[in-house]
C-alpha atoms as a PDB file:
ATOM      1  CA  UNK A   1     -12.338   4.260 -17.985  1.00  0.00           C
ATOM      2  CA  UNK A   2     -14.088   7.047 -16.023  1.00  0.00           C
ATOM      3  CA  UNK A   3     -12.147   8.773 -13.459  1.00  0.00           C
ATOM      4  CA  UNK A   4     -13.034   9.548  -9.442  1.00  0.00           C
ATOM      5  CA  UNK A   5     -12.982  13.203  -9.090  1.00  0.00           C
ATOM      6  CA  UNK A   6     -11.135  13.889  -5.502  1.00  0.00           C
ATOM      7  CA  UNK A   7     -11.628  17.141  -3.251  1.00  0.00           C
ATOM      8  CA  UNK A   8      -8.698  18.627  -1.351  1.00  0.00           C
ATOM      9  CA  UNK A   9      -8.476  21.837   0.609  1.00  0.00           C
ATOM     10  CA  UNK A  10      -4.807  22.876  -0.375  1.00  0.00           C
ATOM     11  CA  UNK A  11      -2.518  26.339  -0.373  1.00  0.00           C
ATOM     12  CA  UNK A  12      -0.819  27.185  -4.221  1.00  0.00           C
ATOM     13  CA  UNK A  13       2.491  27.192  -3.697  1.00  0.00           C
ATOM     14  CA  UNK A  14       3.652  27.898  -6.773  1.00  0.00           C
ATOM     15  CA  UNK A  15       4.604  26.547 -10.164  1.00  0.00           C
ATOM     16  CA  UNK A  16       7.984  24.523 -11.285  1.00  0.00           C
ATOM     17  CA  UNK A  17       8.816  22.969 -14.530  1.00  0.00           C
ATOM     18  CA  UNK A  18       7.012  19.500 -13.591  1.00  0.00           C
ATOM     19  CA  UNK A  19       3.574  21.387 -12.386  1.00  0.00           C
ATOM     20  CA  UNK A  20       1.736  23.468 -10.075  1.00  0.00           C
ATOM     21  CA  UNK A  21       2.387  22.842  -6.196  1.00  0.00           C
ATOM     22  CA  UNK A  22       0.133  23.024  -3.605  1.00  0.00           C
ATOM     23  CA  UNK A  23       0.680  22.470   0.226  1.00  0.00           C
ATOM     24  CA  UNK A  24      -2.322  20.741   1.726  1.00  0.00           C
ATOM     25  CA  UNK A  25      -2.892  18.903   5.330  1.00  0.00           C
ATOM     26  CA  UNK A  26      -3.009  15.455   6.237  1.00  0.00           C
ATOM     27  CA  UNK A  27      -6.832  14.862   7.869  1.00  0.00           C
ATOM     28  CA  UNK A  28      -5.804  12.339  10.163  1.00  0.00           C
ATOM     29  CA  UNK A  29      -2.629  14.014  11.376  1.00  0.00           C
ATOM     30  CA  UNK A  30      -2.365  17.573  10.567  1.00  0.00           C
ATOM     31  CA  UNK A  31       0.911  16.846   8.442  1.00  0.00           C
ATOM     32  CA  UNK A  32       1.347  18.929   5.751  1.00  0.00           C
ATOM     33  CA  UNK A  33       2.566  17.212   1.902  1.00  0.00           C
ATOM     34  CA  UNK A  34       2.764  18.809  -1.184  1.00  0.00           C
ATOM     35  CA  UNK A  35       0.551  17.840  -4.269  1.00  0.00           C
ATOM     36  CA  UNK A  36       2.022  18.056  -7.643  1.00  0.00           C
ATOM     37  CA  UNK A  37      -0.895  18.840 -10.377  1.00  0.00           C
ATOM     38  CA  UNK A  38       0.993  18.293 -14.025  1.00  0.00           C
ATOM     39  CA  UNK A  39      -2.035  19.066 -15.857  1.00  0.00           C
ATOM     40  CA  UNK A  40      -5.065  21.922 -15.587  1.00  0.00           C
ATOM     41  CA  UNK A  41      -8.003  21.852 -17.117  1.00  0.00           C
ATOM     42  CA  UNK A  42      -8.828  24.213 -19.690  1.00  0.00           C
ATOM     43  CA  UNK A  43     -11.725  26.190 -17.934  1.00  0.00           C
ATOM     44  CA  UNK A  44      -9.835  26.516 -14.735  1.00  0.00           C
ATOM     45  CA  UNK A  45      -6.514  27.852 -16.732  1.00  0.00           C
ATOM     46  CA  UNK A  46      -9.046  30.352 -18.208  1.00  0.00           C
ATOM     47  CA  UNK A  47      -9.711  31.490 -14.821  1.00  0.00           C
ATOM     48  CA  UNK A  48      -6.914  31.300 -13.045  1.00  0.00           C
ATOM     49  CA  UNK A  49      -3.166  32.673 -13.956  1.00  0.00           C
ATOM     50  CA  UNK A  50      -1.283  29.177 -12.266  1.00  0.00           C
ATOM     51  CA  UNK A  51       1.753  30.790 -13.504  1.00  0.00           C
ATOM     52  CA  UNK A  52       1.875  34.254 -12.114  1.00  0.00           C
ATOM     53  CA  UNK A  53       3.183  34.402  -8.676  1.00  0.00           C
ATOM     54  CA  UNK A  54       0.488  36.565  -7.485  1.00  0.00           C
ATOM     55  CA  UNK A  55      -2.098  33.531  -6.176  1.00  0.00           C
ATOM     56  CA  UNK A  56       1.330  31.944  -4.239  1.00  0.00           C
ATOM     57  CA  UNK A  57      -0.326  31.461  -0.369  1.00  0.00           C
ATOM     58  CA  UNK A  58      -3.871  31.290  -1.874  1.00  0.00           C
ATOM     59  CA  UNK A  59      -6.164  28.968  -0.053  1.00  0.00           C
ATOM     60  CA  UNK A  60      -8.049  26.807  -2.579  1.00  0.00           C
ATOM     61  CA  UNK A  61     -10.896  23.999  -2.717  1.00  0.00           C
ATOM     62  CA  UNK A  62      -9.172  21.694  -5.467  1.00  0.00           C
ATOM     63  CA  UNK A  63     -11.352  19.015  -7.270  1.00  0.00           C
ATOM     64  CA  UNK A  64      -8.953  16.836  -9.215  1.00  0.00           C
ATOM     65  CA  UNK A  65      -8.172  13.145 -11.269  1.00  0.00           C
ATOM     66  CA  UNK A  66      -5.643  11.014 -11.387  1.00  0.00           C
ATOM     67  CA  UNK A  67      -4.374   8.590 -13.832  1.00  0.00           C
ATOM     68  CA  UNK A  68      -2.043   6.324 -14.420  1.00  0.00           C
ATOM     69  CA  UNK A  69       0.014   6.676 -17.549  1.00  0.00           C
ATOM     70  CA  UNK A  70       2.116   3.897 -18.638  1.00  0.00           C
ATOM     71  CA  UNK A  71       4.918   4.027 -20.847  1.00  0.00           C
ATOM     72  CA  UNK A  72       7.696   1.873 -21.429  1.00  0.00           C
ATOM     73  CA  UNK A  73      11.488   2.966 -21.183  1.00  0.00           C
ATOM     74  CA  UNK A  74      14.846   2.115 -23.210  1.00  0.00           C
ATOM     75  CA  UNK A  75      14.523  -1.491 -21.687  1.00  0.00           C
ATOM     76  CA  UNK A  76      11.582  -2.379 -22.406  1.00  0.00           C
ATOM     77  CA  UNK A  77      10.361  -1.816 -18.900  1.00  0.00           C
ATOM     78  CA  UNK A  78       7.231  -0.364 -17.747  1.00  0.00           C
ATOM     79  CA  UNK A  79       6.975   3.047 -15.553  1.00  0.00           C
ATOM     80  CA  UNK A  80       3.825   4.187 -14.231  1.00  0.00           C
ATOM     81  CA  UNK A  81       3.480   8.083 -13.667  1.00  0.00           C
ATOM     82  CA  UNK A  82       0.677   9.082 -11.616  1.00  0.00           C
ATOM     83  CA  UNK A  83      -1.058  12.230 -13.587  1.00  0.00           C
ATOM     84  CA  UNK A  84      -2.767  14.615 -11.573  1.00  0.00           C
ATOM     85  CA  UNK A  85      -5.137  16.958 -13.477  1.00  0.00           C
ATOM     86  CA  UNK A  86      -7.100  20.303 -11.675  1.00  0.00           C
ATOM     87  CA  UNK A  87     -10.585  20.194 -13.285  1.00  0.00           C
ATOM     88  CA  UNK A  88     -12.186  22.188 -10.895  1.00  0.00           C
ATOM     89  CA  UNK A  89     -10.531  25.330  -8.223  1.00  0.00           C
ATOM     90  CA  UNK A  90     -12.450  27.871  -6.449  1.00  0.00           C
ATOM     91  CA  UNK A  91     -11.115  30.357  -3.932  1.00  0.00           C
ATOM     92  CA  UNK A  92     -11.384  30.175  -0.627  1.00  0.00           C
END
């Protein structure tokens, strides 16, 4: 199944345990949210240190995808996680 690439204009805000956070605005409403990215693409880790705390309050034109991973817990029940993956960041 391919994947939509989406484009987001978003701030780093750092990196935690679960991903790298980025604070980005809400078009309609100016809100701000944060977007959680659990997984980078190779090329852009190349480029980029996500991990040093020297790009925290960067400004950044993110493309990304998202899937849906399914997996199935103790029960027997299903839990979708929602997998966001960088595969394209350039400065602004």
């Amino acid at each position: 199944m391919d994947q939509a690439s989406t484009t987001v204009e978003a701030t780093y805000d750092g990196h935690e345990d679960y991903g790298y956070n980025f604070i980005a605005k809400h078009p309609d409403n100016d809100e701000e949210y944060t977007l959680t990215f659990q997984e980078v693409s190779d090329a852009v880790a190349k480029e980029f240190d996500l991990k040093s705390e020297a790009l925290i309050g960067t400004k950044f034109k993110i493309t990304y995808t998202t899937k849906i991973v399914v997996t199935k817990d103790e029960d027997n029940y299903e839990d979708e996680n929602e997998i966001n993956t960088i595969t394209k960041l350039e400065k602004l």
